[in-house]
PDB file of N, CA and C in Angstrom:
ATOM      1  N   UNK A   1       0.846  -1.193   0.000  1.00  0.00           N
ATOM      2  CA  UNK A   1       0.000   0.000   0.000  1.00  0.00           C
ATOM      3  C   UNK A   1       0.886   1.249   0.000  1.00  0.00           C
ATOM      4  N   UNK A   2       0.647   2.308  -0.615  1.00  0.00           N
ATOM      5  CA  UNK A   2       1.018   3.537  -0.499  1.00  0.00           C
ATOM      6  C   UNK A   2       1.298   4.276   0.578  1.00  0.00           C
ATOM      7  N   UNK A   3       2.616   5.127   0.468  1.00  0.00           N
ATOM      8  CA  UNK A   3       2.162   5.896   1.874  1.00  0.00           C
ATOM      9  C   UNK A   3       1.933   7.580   1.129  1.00  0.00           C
ATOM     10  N   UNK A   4       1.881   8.565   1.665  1.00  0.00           N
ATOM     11  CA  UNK A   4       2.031   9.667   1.380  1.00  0.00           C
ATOM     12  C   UNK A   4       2.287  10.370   2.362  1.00  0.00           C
ATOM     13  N   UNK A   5       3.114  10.207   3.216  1.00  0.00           N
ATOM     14  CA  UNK A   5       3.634  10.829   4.549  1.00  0.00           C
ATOM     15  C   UNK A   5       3.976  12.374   4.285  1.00  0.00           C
ATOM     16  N   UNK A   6       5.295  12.671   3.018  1.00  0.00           N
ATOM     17  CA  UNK A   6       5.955  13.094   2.779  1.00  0.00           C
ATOM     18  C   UNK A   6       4.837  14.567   2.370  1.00  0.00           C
ATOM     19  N   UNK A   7       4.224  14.082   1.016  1.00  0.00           N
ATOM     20  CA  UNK A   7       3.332  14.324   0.350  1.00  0.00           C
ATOM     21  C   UNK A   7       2.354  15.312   1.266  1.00  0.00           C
ATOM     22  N   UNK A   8       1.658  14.690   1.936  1.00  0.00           N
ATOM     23  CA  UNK A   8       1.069  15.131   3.404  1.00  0.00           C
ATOM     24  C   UNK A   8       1.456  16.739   3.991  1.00  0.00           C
ATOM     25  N   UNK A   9       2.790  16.444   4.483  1.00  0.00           N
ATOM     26  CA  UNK A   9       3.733  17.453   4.989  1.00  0.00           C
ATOM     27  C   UNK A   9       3.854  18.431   4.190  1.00  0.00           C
ATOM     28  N   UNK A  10       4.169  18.057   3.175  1.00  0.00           N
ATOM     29  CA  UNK A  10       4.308  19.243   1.930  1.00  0.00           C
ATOM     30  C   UNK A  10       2.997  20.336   2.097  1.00  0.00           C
ATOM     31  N   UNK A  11       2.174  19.387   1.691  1.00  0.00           N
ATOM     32  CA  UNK A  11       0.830  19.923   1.471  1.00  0.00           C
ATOM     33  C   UNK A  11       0.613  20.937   2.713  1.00  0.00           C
ATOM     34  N   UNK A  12       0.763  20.194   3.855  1.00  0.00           N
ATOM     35  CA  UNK A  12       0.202  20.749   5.021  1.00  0.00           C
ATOM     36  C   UNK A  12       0.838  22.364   5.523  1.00  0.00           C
ATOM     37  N   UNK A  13       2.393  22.604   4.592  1.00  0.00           N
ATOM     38  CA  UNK A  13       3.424  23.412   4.764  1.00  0.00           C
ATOM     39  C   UNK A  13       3.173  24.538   3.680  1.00  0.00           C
ATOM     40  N   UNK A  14       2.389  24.326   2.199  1.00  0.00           N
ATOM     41  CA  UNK A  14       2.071  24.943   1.514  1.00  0.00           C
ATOM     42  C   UNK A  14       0.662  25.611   2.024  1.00  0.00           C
ATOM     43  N   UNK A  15      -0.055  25.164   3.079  1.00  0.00           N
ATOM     44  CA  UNK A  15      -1.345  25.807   3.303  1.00  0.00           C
ATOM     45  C   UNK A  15      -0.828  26.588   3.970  1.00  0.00           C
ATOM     46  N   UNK A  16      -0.165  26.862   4.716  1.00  0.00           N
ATOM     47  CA  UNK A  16       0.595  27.002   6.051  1.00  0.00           C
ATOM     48  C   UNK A  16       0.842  28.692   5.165  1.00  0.00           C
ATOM     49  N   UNK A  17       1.631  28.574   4.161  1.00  0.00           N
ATOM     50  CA  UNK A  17       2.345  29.921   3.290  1.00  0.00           C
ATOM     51  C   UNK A  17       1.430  30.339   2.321  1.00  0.00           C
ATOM     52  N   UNK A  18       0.567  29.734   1.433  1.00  0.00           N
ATOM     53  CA  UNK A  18      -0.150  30.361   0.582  1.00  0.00           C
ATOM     54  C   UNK A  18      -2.168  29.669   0.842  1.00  0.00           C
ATOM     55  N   UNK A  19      -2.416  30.936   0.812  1.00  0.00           N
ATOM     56  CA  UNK A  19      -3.926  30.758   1.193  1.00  0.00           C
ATOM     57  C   UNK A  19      -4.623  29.851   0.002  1.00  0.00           C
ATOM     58  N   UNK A  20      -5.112  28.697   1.038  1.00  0.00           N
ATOM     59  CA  UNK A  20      -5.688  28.004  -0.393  1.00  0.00           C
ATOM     60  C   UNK A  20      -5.032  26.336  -0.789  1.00  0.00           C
ATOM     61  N   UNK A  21      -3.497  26.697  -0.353  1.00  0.00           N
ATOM     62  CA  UNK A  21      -2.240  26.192  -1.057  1.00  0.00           C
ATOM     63  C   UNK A  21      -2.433  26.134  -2.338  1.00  0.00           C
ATOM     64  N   UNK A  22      -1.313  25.059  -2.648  1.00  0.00           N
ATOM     65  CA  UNK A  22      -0.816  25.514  -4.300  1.00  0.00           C
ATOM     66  C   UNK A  22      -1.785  24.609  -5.375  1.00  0.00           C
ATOM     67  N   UNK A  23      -2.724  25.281  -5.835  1.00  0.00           N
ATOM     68  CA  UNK A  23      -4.285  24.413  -6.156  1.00  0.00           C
ATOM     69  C   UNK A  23      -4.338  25.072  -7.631  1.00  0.00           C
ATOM     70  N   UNK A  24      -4.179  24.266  -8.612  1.00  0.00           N
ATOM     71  CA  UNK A  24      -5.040  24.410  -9.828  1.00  0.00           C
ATOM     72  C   UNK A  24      -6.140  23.116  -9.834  1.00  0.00           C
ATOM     73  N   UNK A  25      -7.176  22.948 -10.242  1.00  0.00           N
ATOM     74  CA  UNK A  25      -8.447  22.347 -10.060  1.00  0.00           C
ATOM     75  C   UNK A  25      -7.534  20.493 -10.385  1.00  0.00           C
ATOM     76  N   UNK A  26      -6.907  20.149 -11.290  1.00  0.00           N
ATOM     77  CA  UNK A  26      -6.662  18.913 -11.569  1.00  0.00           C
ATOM     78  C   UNK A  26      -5.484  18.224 -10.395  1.00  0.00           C
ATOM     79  N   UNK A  27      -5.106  19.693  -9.933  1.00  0.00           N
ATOM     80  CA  UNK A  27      -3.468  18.843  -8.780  1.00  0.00           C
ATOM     81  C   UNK A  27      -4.235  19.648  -7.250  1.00  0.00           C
ATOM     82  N   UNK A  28      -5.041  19.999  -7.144  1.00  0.00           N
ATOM     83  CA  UNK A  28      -5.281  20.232  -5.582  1.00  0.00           C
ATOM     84  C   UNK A  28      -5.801  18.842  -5.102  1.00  0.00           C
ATOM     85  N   UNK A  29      -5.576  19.015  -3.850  1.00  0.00           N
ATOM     86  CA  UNK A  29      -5.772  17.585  -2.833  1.00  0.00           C
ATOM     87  C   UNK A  29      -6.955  16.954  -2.628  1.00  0.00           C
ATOM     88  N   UNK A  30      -8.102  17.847  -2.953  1.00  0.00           N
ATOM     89  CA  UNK A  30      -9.405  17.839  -3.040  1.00  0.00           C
ATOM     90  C   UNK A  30      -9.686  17.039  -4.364  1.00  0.00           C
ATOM     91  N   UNK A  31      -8.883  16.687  -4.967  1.00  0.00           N
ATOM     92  CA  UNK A  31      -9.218  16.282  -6.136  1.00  0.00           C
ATOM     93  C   UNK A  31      -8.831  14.388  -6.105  1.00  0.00           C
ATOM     94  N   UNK A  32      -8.491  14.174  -4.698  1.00  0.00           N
ATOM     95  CA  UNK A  32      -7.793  12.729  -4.979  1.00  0.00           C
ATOM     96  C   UNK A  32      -8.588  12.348  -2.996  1.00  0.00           C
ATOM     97  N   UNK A  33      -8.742  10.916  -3.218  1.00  0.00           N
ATOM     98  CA  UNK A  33      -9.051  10.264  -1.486  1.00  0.00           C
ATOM     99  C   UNK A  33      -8.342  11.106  -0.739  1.00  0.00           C
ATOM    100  N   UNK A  34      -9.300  11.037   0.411  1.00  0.00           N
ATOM    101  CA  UNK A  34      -8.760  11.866   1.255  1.00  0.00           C
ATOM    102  C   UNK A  34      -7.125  11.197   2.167  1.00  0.00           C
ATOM    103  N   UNK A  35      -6.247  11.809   2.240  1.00  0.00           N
ATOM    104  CA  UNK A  35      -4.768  11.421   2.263  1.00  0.00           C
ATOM    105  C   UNK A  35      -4.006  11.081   1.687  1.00  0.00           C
ATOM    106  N   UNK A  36      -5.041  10.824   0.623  1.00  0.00           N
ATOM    107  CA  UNK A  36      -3.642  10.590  -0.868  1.00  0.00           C
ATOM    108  C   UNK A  36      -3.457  11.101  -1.944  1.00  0.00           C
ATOM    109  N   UNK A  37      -3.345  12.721  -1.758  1.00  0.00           N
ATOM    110  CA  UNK A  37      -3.045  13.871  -2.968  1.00  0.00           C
ATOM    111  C   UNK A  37      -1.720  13.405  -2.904  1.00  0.00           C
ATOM    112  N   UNK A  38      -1.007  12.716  -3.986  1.00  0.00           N
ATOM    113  CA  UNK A  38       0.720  13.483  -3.809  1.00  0.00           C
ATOM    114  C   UNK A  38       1.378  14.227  -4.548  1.00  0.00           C
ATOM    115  N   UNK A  39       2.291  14.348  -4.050  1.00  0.00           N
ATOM    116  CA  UNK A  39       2.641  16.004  -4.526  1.00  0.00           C
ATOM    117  C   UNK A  39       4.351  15.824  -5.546  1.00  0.00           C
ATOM    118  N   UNK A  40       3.832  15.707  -6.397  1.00  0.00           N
ATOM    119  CA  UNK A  40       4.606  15.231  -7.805  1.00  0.00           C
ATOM    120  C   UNK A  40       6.401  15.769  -7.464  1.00  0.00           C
ATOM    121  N   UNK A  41       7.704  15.191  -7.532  1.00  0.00           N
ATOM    122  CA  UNK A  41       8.548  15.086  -7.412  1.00  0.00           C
ATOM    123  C   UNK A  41       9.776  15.228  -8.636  1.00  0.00           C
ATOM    124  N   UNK A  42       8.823  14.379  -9.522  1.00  0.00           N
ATOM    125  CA  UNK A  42       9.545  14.264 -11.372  1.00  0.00           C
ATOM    126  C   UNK A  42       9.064  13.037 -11.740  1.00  0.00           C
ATOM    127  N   UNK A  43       9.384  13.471 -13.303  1.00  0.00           N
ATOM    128  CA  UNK A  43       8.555  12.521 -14.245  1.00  0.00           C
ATOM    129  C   UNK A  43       9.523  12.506 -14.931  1.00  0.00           C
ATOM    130  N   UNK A  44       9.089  11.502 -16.281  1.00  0.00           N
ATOM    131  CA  UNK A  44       9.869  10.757 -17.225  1.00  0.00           C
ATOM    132  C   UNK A  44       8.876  10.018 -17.771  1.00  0.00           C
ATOM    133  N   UNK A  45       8.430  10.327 -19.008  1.00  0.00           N
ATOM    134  CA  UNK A  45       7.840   9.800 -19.793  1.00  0.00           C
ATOM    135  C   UNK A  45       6.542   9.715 -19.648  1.00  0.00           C
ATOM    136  N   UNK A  46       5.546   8.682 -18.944  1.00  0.00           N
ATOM    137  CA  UNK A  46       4.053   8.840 -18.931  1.00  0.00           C
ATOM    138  C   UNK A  46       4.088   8.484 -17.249  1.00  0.00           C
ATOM    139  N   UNK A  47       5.246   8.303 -16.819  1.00  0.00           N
ATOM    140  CA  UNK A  47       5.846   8.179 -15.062  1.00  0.00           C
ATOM    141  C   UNK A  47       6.081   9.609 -14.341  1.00  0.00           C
ATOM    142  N   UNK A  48       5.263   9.076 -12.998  1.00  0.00           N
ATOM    143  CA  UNK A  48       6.043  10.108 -12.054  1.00  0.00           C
ATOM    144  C   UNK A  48       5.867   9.688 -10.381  1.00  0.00           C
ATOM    145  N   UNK A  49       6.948  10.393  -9.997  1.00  0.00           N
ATOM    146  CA  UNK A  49       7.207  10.045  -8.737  1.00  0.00           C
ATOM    147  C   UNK A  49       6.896  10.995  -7.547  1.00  0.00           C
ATOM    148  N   UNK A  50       6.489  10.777  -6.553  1.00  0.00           N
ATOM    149  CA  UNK A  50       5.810  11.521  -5.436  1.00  0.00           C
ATOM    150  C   UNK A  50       7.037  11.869  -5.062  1.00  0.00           C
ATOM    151  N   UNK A  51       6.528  12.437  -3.715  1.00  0.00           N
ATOM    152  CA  UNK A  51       7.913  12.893  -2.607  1.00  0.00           C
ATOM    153  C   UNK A  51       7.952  11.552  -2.336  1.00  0.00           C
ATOM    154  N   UNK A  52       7.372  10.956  -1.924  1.00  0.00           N
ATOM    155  CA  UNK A  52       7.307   9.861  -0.882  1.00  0.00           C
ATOM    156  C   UNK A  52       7.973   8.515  -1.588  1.00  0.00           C
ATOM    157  N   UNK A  53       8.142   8.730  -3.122  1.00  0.00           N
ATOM    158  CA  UNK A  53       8.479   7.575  -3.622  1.00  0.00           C
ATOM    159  C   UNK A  53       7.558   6.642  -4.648  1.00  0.00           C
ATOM    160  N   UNK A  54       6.625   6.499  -4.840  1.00  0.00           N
ATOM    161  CA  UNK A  54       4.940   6.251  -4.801  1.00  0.00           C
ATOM    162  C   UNK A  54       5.601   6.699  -6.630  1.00  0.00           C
ATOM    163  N   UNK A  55       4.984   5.828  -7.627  1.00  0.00           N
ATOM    164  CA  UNK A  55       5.384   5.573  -8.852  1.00  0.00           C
ATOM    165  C   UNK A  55       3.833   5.779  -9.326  1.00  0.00           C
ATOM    166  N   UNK A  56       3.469   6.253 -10.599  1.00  0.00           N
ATOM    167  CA  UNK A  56       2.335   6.823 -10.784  1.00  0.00           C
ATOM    168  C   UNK A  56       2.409   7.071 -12.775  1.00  0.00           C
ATOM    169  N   UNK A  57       1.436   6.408 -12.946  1.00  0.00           N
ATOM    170  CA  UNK A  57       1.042   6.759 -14.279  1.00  0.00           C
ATOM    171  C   UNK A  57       0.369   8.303 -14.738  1.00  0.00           C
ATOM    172  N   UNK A  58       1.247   9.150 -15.586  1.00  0.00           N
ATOM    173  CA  UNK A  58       0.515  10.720 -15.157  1.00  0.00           C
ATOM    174  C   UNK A  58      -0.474  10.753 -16.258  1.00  0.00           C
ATOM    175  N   UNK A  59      -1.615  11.283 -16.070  1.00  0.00           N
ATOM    176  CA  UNK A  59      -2.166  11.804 -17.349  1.00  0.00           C
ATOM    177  C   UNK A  59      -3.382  12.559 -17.116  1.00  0.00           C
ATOM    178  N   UNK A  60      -3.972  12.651 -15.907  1.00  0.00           N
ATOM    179  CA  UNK A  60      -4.908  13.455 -15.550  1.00  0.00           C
ATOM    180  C   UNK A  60      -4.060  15.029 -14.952  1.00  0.00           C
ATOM    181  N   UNK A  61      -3.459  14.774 -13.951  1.00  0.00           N
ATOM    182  CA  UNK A  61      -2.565  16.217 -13.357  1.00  0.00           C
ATOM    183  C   UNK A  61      -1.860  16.508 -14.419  1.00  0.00           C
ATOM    184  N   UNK A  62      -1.750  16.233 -15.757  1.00  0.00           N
ATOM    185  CA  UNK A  62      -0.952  17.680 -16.124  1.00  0.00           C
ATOM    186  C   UNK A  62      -2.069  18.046 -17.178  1.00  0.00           C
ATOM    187  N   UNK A  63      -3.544  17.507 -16.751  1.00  0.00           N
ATOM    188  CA  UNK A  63      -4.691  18.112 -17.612  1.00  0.00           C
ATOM    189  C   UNK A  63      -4.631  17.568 -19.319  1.00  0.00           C
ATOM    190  N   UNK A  64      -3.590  17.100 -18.869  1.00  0.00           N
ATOM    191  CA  UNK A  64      -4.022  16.104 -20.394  1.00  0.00           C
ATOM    192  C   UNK A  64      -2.941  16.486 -21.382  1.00  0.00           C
ATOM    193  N   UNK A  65      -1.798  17.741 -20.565  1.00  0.00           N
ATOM    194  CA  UNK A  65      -1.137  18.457 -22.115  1.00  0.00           C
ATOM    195  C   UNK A  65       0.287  17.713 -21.969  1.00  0.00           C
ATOM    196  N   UNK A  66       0.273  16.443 -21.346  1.00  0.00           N
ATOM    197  CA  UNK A  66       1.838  16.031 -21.382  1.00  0.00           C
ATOM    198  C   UNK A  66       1.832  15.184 -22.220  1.00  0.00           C
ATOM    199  N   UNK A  67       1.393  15.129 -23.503  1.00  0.00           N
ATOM    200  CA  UNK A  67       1.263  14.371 -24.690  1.00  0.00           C
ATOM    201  C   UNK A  67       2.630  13.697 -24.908  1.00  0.00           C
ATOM    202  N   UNK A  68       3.567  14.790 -25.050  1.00  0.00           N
ATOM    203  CA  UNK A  68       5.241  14.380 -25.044  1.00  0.00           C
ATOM    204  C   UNK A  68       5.609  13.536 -24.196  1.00  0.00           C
ATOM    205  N   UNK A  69       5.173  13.370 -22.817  1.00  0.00           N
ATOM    206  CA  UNK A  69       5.425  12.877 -21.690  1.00  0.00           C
ATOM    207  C   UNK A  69       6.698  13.762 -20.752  1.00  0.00           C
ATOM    208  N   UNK A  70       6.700  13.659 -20.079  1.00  0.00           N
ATOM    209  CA  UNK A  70       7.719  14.604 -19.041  1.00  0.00           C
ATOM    210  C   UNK A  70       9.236  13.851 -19.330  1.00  0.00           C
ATOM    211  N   UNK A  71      10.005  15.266 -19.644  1.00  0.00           N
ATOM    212  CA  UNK A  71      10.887  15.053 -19.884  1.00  0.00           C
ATOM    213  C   UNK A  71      11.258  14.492 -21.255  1.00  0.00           C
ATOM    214  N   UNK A  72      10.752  14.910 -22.228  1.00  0.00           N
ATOM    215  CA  UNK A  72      10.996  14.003 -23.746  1.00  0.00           C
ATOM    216  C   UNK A  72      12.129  15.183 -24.225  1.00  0.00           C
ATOM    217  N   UNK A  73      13.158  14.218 -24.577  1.00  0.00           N
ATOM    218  CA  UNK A  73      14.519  14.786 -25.004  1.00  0.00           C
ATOM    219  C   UNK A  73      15.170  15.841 -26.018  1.00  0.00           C
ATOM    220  N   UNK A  74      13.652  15.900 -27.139  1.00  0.00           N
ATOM    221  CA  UNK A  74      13.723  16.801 -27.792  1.00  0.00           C
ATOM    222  C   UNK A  74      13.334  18.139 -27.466  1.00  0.00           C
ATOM    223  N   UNK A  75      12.976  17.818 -27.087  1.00  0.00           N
ATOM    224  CA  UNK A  75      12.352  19.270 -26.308  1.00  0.00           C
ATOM    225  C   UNK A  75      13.086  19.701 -25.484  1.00  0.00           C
ATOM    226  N   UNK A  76      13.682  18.833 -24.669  1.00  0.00           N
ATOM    227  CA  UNK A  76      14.870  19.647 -23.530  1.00  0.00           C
ATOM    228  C   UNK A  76      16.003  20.335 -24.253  1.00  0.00           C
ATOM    229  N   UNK A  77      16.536  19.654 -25.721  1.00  0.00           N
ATOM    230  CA  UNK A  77      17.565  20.096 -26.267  1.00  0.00           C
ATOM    231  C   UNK A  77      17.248  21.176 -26.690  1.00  0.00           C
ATOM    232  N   UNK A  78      16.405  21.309 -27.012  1.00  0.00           N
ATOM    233  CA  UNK A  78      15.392  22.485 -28.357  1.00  0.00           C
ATOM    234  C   UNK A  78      15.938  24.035 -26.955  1.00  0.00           C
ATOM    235  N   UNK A  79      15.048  23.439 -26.035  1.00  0.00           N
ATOM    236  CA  UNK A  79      14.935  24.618 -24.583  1.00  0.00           C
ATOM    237  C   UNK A  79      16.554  25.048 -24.708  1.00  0.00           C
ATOM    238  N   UNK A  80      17.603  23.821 -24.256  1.00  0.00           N
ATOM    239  CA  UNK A  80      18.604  24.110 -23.848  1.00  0.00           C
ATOM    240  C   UNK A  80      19.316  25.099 -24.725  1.00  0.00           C
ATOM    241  N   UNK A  81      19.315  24.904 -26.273  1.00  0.00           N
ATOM    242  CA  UNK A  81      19.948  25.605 -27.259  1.00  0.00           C
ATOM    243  C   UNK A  81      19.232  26.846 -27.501  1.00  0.00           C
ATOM    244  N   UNK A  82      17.994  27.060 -27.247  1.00  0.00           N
ATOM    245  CA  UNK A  82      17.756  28.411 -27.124  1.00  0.00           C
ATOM    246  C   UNK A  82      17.696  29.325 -25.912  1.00  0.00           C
ATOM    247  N   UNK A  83      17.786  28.513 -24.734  1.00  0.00           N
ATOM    248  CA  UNK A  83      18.044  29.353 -23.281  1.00  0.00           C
ATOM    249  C   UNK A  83      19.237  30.309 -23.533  1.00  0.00           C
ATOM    250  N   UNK A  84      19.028  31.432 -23.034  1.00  0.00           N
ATOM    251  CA  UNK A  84      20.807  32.097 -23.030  1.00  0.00           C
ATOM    252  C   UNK A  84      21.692  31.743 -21.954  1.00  0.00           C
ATOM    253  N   UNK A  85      22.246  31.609 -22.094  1.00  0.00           N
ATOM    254  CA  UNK A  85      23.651  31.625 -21.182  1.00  0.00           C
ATOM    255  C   UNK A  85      24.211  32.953 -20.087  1.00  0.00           C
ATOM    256  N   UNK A  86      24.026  32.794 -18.637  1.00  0.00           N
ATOM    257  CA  UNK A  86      24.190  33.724 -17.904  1.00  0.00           C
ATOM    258  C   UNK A  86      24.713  34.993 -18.605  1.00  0.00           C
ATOM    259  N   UNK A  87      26.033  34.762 -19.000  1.00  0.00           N
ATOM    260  CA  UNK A  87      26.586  35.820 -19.823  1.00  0.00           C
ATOM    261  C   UNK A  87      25.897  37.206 -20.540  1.00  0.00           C
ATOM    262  N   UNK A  88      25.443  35.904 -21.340  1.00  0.00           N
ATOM    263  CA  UNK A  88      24.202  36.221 -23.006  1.00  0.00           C
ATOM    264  C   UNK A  88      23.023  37.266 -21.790  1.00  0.00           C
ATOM    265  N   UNK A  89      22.371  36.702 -20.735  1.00  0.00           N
ATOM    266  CA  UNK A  89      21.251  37.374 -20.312  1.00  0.00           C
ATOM    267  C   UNK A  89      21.633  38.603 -19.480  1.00  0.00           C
ATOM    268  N   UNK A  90      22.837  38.596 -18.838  1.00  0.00           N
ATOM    269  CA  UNK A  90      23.452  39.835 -18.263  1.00  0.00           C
ATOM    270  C   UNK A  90      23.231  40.681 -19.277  1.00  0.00           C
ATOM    271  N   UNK A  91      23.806  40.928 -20.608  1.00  0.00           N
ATOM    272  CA  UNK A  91      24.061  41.451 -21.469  1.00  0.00           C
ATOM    273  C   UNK A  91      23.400  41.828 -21.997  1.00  0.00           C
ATOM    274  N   UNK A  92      21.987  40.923 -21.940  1.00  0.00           N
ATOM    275  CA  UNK A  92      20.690  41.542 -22.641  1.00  0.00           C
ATOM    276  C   UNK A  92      19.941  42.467 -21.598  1.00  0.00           C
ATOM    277  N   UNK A  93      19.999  42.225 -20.372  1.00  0.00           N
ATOM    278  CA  UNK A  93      19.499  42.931 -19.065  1.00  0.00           C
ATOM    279  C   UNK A  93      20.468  44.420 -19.032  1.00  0.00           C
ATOM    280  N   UNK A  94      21.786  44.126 -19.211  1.00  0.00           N
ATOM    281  CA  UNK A  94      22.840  45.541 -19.105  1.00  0.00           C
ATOM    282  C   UNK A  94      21.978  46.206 -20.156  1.00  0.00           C
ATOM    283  N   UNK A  95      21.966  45.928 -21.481  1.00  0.00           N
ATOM    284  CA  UNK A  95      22.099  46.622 -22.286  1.00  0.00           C
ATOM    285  C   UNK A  95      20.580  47.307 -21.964  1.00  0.00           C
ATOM    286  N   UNK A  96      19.687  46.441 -22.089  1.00  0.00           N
ATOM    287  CA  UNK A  96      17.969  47.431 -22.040  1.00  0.00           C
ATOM    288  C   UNK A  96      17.668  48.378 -21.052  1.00  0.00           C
ATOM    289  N   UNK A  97      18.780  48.027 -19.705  1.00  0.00           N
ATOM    290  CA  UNK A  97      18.325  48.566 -18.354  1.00  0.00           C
ATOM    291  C   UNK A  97      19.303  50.217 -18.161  1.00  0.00           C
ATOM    292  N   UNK A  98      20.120  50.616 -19.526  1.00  0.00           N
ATOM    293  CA  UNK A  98      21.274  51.455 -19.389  1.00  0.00           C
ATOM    294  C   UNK A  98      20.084  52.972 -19.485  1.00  0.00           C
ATOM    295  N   UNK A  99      20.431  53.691 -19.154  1.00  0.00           N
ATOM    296  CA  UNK A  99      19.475  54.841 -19.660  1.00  0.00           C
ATOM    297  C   UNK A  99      19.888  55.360 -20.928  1.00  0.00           C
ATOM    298  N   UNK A 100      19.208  56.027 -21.681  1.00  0.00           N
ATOM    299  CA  UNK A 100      19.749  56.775 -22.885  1.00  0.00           C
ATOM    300  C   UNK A 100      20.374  57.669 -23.512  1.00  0.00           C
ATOM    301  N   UNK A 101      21.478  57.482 -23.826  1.00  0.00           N
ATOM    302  CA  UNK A 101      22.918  58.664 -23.732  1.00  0.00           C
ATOM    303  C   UNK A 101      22.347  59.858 -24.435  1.00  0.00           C
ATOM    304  N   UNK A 102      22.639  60.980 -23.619  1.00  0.00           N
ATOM    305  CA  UNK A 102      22.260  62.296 -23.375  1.00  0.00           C
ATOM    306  C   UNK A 102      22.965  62.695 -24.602  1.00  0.00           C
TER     307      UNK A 102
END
């Protein structure tokens, strides 16, 4: 059987800081038996893993749009090669944030 100890705590620590806690209609706690919302950790593919450990087929909590599945490789590369590079974003931040030479 499952535990969600971890999961639990989380939850109980997010009500604690944000009113409500951290609730879109498909991942709030209200949405699963009572004690066993868990509170997603990482995924890989049509998998994901709680805090607690707890292995899980995803396809309702991400509302249906993880078609790719979490974490699909093309897409990370795609992100990675167009993210800038600390450098690159200083540079774009220096340059817009300079005032305009008099």
């Amino acid at each position: 059987m499952s535990k969600f100890t971890a999961s639990q705590e989380h939850t109980s620590a997010v009500r604690d800081l944000i009113p409500g806690g951290a609730h879109t209609y498909a991942k709030g706690e209200d949405q699963y038996p009572e004690g066993m919302a868990p509170v997603i950790e990482r995924g890989a593919g049509c998998r994901v893993w709680d805090l607690d450990g707890n292995e899980f087929v995803e396809y309702g909590s991400g509302l249906r749009s993880t078609i790719l599945g979490h974490g699909f490789e093309p897409v990370i590369r795609a992100v990675q090669r167009s993210w800038p590079t600390e450098s690159t974003s200083s540079a774009r931040i220096g340059s817009s944030a300079r005032p305009p030479s008099a």
